[in-house]
Protein backbone atom coordinates (compact mmCIF):
# COMPACT_ATOMS: atom_id res chain seq x y z
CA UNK A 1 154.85 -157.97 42.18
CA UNK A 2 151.73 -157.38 40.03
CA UNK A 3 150.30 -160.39 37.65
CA UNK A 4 151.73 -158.04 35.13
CA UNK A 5 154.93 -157.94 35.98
CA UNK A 6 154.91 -161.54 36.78
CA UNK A 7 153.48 -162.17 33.20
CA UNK A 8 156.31 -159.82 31.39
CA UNK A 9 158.81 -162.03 33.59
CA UNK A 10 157.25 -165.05 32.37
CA UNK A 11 157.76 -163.65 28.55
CA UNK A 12 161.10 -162.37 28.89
CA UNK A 13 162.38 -166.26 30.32
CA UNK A 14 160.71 -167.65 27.27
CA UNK A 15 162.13 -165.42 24.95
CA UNK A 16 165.40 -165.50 26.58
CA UNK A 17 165.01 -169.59 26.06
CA UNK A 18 163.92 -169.56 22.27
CA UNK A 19 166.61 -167.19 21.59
CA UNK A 20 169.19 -169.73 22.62
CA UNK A 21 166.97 -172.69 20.94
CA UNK A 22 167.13 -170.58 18.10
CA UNK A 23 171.33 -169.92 18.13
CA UNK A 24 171.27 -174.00 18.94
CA UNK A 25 169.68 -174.53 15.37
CA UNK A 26 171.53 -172.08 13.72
CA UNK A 27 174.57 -173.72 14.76
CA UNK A 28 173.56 -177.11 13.84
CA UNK A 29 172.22 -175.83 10.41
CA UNK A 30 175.48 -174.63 9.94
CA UNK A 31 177.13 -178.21 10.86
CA UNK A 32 174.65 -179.96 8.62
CA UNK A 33 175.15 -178.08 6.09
CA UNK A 34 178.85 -178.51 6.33
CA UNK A 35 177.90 -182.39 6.26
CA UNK A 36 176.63 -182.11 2.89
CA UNK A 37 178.61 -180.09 1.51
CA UNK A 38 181.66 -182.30 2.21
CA UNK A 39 179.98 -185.50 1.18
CA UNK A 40 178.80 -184.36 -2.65
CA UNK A 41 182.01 -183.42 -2.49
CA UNK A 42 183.46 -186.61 -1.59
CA UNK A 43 180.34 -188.13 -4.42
CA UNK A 44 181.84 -186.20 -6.95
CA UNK A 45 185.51 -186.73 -6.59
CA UNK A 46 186.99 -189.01 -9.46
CA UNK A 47 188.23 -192.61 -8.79
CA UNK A 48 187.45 -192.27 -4.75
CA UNK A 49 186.60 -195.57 -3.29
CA UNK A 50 184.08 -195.49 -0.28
CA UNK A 51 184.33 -197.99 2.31
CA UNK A 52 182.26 -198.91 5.16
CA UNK A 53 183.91 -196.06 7.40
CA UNK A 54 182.73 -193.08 4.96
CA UNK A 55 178.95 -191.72 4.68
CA UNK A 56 178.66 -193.20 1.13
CA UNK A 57 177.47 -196.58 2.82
CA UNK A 58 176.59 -198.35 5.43
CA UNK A 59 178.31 -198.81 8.20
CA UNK A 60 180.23 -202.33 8.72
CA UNK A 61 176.46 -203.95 9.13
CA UNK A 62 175.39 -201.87 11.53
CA UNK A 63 172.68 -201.09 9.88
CA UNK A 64 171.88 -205.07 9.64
CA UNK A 65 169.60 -206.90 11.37
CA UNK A 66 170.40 -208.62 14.36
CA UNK A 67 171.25 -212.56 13.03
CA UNK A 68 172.08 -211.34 9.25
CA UNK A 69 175.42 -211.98 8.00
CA UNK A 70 178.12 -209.03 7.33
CA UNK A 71 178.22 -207.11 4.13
CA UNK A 72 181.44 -206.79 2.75
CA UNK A 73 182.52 -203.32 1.57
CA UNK A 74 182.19 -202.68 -2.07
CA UNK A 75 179.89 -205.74 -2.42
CA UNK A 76 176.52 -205.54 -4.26
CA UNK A 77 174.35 -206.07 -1.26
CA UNK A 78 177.06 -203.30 0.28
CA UNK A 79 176.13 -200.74 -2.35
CA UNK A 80 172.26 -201.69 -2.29
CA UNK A 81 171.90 -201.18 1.26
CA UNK A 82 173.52 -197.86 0.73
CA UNK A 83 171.39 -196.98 -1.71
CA UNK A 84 168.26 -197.52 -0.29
CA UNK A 85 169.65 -196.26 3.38
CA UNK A 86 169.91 -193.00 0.83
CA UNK A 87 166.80 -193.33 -0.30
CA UNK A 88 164.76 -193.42 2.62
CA UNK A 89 162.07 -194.78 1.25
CA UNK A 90 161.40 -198.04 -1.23
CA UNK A 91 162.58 -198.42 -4.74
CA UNK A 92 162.15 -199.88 -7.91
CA UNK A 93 164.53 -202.56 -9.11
CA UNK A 94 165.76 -200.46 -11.93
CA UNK A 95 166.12 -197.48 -9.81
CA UNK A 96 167.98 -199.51 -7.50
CA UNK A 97 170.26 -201.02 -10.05
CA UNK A 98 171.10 -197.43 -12.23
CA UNK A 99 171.80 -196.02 -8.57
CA UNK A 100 174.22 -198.82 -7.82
CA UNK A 101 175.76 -198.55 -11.52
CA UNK A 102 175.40 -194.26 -10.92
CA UNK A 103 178.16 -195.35 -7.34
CA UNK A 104 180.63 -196.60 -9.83
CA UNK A 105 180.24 -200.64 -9.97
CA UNK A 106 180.38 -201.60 -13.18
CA UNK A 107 178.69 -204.59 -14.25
CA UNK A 108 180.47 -207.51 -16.51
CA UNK A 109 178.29 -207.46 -19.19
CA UNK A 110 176.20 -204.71 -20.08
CA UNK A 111 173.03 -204.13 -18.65
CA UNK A 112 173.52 -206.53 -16.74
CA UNK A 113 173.38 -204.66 -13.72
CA UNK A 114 169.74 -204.99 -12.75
CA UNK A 115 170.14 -208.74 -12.82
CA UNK A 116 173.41 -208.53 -10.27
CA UNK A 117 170.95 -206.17 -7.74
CA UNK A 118 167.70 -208.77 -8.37
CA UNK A 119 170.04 -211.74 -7.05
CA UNK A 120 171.57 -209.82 -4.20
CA UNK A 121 167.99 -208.66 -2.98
CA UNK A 122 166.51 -212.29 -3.18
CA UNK A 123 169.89 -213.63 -2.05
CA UNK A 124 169.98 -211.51 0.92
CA UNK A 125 166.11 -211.64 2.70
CA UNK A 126 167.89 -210.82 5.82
CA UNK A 127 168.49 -207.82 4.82
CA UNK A 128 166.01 -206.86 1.70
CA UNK A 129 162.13 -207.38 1.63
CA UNK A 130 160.18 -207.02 -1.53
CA UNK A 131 157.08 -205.12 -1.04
CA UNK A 132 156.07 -205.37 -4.29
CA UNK A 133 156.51 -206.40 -7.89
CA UNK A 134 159.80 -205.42 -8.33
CA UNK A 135 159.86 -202.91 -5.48
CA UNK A 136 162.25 -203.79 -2.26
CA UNK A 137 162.69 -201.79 0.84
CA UNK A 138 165.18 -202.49 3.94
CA UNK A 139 163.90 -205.31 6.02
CA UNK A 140 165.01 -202.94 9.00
CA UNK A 141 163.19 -199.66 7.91
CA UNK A 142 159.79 -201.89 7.62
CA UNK A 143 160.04 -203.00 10.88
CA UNK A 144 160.91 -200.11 12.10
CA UNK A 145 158.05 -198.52 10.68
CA UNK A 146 156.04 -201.28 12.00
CA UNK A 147 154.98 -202.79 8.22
CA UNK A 148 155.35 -206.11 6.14
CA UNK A 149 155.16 -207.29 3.41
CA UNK A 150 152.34 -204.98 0.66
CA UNK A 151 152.57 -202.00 4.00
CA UNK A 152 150.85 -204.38 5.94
């Protein structure tokens, strides 16, 4: 065999392997898209209550770090940590608190929902790490990302 035809061997493997990458992705695109589809679904369905076991939340802690206590479904911290998991990134307070409210808990008094989130993220450091005024993060995600307190 020639280096040509050793080359156009070469070429035709490769191609033969991103074609199948290539199906692989289609296929999960198809499954995540599926995913998504089924949980707006689930976020826009009237009265539905999510509990640890759905993709609305967290799952029964495990999301917690290792030492903190569990997180009751439906709870505060519960729907915090959920909405910062969704997030991915840090929030404001009052982002945090008309996300929470936007889940479906209610608060007893009104407005008084950015008061119930402050206590459960200074209530719960295991969990919760401000990184700023009035900007908290997942004390999991910063260490996973290797940062403290002000990205440091």
């Amino acid at each position: 065999m020639s280096e040509v035809d050793i080359l156009d061997d070469m070429i035709r493997h490769a191609q033969s392997a991103i074609d199948q990458l290539r199906a692989q992705l289609q296929g999960e695109e198809r499954y995540l898209a599926e995913l998504c589809k089924r949980r707006q679904a689930s976020a826009r369905a009237p009265g539905v209550r999510r509990g640890p076991s759905s993709s609305a939340g967290p799952t029964n802690g495990a999301t917690r770090p290792p030492g903190a206590a569990r997180i009751h479904s439906g709870s505060v911290p519960w729907h915090v940590l959920a909405v910062l998991e969704d997030a991915g990134r840090e929030m404001d307070l009052a982002d945090i608190a008309r996300a929470v409210e936007a889940r479906g808990l209610k608060p007893k008094k009104p407005g008084g929902m950015k008061d119930v989130v402050y206590a459960s993220l200074r209530s719960r450091l295991d969990l919760f790490e401000r990184i700023g005024a009035g900007t908290y993060d997942l004390k999991s995600r910063r260490r996973q990302n290797g940062t403290g307190v002000n990205g440091k």
